[in-house]
N, C-alpha and C. Protein backbone atom coordinates (compact mmCIF):
# COMPACT_ATOMS: atom_id res chain seq x y z
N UNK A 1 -8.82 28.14 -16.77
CA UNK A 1 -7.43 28.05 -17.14
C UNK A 1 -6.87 26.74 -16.59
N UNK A 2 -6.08 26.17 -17.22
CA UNK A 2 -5.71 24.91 -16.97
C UNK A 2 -3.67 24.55 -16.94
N UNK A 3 -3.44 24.32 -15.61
CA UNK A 3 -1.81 24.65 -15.73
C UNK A 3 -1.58 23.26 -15.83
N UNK A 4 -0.35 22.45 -16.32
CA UNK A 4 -0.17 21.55 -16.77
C UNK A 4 1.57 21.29 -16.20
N UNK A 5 1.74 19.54 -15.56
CA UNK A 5 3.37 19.63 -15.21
C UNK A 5 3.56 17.90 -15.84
N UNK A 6 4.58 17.78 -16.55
CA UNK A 6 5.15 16.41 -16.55
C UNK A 6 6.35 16.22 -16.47
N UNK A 7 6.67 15.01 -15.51
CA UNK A 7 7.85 14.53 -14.50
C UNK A 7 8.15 13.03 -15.45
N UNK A 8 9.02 13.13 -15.81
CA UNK A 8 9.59 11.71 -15.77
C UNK A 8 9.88 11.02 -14.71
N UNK A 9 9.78 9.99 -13.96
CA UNK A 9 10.51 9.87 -12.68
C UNK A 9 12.09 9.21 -13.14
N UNK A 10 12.15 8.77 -14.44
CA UNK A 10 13.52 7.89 -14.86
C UNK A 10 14.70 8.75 -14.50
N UNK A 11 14.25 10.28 -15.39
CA UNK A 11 15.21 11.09 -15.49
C UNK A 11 15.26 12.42 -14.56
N UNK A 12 14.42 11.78 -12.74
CA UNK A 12 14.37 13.10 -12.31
C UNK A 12 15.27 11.67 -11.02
N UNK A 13 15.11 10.57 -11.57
CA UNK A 13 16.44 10.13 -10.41
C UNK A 13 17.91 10.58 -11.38
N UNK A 14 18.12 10.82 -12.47
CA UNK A 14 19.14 10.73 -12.47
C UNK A 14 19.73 12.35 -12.47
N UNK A 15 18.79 12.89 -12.30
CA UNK A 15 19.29 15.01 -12.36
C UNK A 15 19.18 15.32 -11.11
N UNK A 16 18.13 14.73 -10.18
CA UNK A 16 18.08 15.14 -8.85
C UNK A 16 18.59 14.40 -7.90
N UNK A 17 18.81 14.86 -6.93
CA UNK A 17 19.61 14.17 -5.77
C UNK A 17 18.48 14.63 -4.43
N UNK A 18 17.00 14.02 -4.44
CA UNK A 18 15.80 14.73 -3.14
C UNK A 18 15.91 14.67 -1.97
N UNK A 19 16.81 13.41 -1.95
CA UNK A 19 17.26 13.03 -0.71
C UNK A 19 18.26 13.90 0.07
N UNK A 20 19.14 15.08 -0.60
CA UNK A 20 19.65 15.41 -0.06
C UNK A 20 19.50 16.70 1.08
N UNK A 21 20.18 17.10 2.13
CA UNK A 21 20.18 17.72 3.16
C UNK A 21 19.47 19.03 2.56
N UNK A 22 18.77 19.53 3.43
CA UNK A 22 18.23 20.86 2.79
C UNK A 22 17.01 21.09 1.35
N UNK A 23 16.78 19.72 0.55
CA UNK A 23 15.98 19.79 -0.56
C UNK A 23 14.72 20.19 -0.01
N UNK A 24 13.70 18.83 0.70
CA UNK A 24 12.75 19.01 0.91
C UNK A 24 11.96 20.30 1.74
N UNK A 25 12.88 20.64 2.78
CA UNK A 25 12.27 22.06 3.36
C UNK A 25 12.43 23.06 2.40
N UNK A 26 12.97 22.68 1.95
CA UNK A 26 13.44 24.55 1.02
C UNK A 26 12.21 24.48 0.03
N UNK A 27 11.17 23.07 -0.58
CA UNK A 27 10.17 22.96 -1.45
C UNK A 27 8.90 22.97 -0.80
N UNK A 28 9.16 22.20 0.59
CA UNK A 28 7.83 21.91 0.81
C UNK A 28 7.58 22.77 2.09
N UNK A 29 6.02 22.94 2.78
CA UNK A 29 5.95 22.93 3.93
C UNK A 29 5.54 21.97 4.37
N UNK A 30 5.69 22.39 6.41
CA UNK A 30 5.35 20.99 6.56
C UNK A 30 3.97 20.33 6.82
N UNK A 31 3.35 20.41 6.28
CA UNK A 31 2.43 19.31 6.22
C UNK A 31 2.62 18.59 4.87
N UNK A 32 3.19 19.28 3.83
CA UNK A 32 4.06 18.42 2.87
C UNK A 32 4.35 17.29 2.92
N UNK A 33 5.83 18.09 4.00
CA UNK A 33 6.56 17.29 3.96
C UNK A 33 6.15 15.92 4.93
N UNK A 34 5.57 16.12 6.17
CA UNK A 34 4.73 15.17 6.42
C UNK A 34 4.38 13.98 5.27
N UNK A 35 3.26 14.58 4.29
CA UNK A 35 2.86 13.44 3.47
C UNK A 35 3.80 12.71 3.19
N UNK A 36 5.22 13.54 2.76
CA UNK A 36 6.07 13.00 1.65
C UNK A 36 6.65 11.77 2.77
N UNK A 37 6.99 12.02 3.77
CA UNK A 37 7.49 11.07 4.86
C UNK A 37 6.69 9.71 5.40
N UNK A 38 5.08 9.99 5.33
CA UNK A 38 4.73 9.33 5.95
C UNK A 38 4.33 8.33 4.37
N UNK A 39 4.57 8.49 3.62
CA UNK A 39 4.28 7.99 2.76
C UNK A 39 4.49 6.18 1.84
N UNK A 40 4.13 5.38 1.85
CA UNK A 40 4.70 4.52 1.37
C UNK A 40 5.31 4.34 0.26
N UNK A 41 5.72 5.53 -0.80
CA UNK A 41 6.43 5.59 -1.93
C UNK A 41 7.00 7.07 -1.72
N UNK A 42 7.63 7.73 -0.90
CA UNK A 42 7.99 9.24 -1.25
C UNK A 42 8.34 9.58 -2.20
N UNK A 43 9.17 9.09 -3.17
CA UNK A 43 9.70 9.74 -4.26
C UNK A 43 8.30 10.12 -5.03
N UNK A 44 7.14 9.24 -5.18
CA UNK A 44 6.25 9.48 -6.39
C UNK A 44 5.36 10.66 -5.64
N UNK A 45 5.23 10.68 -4.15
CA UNK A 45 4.58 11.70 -3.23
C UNK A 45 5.08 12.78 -3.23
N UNK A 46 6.97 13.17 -3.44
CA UNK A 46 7.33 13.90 -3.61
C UNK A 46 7.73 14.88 -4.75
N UNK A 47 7.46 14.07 -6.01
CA UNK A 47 7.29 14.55 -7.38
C UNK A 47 5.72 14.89 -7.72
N UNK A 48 4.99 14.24 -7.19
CA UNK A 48 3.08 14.74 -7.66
C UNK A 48 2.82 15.99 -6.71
N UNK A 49 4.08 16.07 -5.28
CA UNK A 49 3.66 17.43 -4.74
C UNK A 49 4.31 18.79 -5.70
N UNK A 50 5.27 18.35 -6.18
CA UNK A 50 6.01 19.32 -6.89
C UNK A 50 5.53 19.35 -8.20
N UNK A 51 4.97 18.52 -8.70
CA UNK A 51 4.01 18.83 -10.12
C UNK A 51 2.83 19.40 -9.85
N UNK A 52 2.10 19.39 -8.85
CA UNK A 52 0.98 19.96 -8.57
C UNK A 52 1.45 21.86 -8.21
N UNK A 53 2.68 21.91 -7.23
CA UNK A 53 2.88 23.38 -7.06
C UNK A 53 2.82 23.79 -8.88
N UNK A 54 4.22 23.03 -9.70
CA UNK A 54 4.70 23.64 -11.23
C UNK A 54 3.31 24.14 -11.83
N UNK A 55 2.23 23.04 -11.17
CA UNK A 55 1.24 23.07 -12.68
C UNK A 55 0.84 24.69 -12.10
N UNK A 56 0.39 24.57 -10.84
CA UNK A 56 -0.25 25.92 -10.29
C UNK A 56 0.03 27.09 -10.58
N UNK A 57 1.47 27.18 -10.54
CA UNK A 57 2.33 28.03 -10.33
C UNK A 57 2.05 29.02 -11.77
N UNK A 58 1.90 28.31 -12.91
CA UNK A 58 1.48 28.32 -13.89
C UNK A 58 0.42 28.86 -14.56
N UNK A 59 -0.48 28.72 -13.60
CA UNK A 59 -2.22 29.53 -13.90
C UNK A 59 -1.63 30.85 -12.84
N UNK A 60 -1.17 30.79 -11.81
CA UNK A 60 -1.60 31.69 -10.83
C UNK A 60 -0.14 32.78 -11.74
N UNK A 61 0.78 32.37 -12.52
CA UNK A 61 1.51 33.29 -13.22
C UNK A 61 0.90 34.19 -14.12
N UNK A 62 0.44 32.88 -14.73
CA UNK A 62 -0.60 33.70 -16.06
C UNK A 62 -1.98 34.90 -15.44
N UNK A 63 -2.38 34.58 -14.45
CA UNK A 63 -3.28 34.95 -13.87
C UNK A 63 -3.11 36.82 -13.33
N UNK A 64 -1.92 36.44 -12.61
CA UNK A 64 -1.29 38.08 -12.34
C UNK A 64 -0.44 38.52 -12.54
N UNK A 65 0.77 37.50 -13.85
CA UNK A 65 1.94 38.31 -15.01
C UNK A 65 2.72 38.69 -13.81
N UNK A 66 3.15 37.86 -12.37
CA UNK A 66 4.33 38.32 -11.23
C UNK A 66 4.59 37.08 -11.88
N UNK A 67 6.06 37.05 -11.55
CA UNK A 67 7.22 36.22 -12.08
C UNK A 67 7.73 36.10 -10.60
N UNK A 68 7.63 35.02 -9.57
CA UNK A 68 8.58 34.96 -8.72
C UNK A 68 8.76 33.57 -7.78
N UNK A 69 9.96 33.21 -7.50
CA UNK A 69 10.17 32.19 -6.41
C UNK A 69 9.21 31.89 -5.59
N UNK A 70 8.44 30.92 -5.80
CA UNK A 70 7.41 30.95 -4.40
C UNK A 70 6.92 29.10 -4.04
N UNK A 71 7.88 27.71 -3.85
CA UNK A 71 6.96 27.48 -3.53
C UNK A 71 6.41 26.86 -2.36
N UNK A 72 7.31 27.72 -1.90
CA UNK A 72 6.48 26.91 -0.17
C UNK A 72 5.19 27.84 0.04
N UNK A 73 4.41 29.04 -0.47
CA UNK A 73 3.22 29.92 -1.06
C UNK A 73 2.33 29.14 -1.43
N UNK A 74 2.61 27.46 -2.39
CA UNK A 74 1.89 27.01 -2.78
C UNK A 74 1.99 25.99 -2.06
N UNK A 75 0.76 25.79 -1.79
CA UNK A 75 0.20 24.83 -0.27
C UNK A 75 -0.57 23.47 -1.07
N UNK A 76 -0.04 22.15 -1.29
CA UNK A 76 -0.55 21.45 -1.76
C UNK A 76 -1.15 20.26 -0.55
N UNK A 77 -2.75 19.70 -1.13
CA UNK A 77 -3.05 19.08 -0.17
C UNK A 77 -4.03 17.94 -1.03
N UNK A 78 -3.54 16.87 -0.53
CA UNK A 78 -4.01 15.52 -1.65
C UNK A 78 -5.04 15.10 -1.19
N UNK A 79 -6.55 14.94 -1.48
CA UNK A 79 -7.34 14.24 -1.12
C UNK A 79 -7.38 12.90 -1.40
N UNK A 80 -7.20 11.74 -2.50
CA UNK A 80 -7.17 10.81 -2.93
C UNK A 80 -6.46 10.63 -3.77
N UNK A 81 -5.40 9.34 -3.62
CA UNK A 81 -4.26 8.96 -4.19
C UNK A 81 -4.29 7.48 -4.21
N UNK A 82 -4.53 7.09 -5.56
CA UNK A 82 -4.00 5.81 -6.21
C UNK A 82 -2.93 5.39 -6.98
N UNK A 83 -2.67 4.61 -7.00
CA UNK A 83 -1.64 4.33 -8.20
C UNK A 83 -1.76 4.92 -9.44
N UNK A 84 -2.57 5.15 -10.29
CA UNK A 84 -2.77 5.72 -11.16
C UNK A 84 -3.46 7.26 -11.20
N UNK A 85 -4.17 7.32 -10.19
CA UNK A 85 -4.66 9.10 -9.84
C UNK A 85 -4.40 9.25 -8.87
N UNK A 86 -4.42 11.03 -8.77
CA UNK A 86 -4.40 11.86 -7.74
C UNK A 86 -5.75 12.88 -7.37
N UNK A 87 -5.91 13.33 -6.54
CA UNK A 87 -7.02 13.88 -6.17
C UNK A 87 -6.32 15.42 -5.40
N UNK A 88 -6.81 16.42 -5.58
CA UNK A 88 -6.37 17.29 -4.60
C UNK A 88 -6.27 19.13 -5.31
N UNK A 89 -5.72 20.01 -4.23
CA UNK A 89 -5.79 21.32 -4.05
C UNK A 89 -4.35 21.95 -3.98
N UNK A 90 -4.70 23.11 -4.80
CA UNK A 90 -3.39 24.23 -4.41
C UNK A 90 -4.02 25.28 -3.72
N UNK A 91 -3.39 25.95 -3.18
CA UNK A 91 -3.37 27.35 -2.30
C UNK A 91 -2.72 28.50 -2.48
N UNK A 92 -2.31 29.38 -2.96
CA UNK A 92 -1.60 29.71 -3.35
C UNK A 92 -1.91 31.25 -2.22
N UNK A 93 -0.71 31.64 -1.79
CA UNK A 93 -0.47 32.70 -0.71
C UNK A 93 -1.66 33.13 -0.04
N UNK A 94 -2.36 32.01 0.14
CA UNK A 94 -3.70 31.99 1.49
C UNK A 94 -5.03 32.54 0.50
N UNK A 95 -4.82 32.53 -0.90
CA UNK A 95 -6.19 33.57 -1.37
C UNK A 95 -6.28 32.54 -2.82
N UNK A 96 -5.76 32.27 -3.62
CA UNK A 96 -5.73 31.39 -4.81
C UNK A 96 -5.69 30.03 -4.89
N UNK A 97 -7.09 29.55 -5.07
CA UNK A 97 -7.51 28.33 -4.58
C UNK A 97 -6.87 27.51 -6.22
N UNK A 98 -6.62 26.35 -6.72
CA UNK A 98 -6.71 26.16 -7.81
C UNK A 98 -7.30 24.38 -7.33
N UNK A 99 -8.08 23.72 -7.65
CA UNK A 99 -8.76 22.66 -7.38
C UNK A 99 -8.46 21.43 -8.54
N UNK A 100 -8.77 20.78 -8.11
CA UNK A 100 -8.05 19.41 -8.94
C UNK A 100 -8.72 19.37 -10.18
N UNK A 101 -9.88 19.72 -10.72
CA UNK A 101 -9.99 19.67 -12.39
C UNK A 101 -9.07 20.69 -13.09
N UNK A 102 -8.62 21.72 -12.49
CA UNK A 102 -7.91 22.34 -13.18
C UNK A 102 -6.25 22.29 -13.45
N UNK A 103 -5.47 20.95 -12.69
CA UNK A 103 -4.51 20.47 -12.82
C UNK A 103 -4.51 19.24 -13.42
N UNK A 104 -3.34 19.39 -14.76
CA UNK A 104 -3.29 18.22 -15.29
C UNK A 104 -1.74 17.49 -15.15
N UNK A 105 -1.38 17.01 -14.38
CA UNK A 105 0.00 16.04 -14.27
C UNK A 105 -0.29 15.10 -14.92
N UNK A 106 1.05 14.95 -15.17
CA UNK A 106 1.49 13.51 -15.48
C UNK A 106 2.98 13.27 -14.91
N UNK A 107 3.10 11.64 -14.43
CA UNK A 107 4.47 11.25 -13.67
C UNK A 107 4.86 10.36 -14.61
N UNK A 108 5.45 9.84 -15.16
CA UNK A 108 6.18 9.39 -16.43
C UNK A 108 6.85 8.72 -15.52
N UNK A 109 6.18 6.82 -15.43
CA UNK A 109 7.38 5.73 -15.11
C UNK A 109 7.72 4.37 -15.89
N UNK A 110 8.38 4.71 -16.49
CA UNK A 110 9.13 3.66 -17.36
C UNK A 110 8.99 2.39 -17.25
C-alpha cells in the first residue's frame, strides 16, 4: 500500500503561520522537532516531516478504517536528505512501521 502527500511550499506560506507559538509541539515530537530546529532550511524540514506523517497516516487509516487525530503517534525519522530527496521512516503508535519505499511526497517549490 502506498500513502501519498503533496505540499506546495508557495501556498503553505501563505495559509500557514508555523512559526507561530504552540504550532510545532502540538505536530511534532521532540526529536522532530529537534530536526526541524537544527536544521538549515526548517520550513522544507518542517513540511517533509508533516508530509511524511499525512502520507502515513493514510496507509495506517486504510489499514485499520480508525479515523482519528494522531500526529505526534506518528514518529518520523529521516535517514538521508538532499535537496531533491528524502530518505526515511514512520512509526506509527510504537507497532506500524511504514518505510520509505512506501511513501511518496512531493514539496512543490516554485
Amino acid at each position: 500500500m502506498i500513502g501519498n502527500d503533496v505540499i506546495d511550499l508557495a501556498q503553505s506560506r501563505k495559509d500557514s503561520n508555523w512559526r507561530r507559538r504552540g504550532f510545532i509541539p502540538k505536530l511534532f515530537g521532540a526529536n522532530e522537532q529537534l530536526l526541524i530546529a537544527s536544521s538549515p532550511d526548517p520550513e522544507t524540514t518542517l513540511w517533509l516531516l508533516w508530509s511524511m506523517k499525512e502520507a502515513a497516516y493514510k496507509i495506517w487509516n486504510r489499514e485499520t478504517k480508525v479515523r482519528k487525530y494522531m500526529p505526534k503517534k506518528l514518529i518520523c525519522t529521516i535517514f538521508r536528505q538532499s535537496i531533491t530527496k528524502a530518505y526515511g521512516r514512520v512509526v506509527c503508535e510504537g507497532i506500524f512501521t511504514i518505510q520509505k519505499q512506501f511513501l511518496r511526497l512531493i514539496l512543490y517549490i516554485p
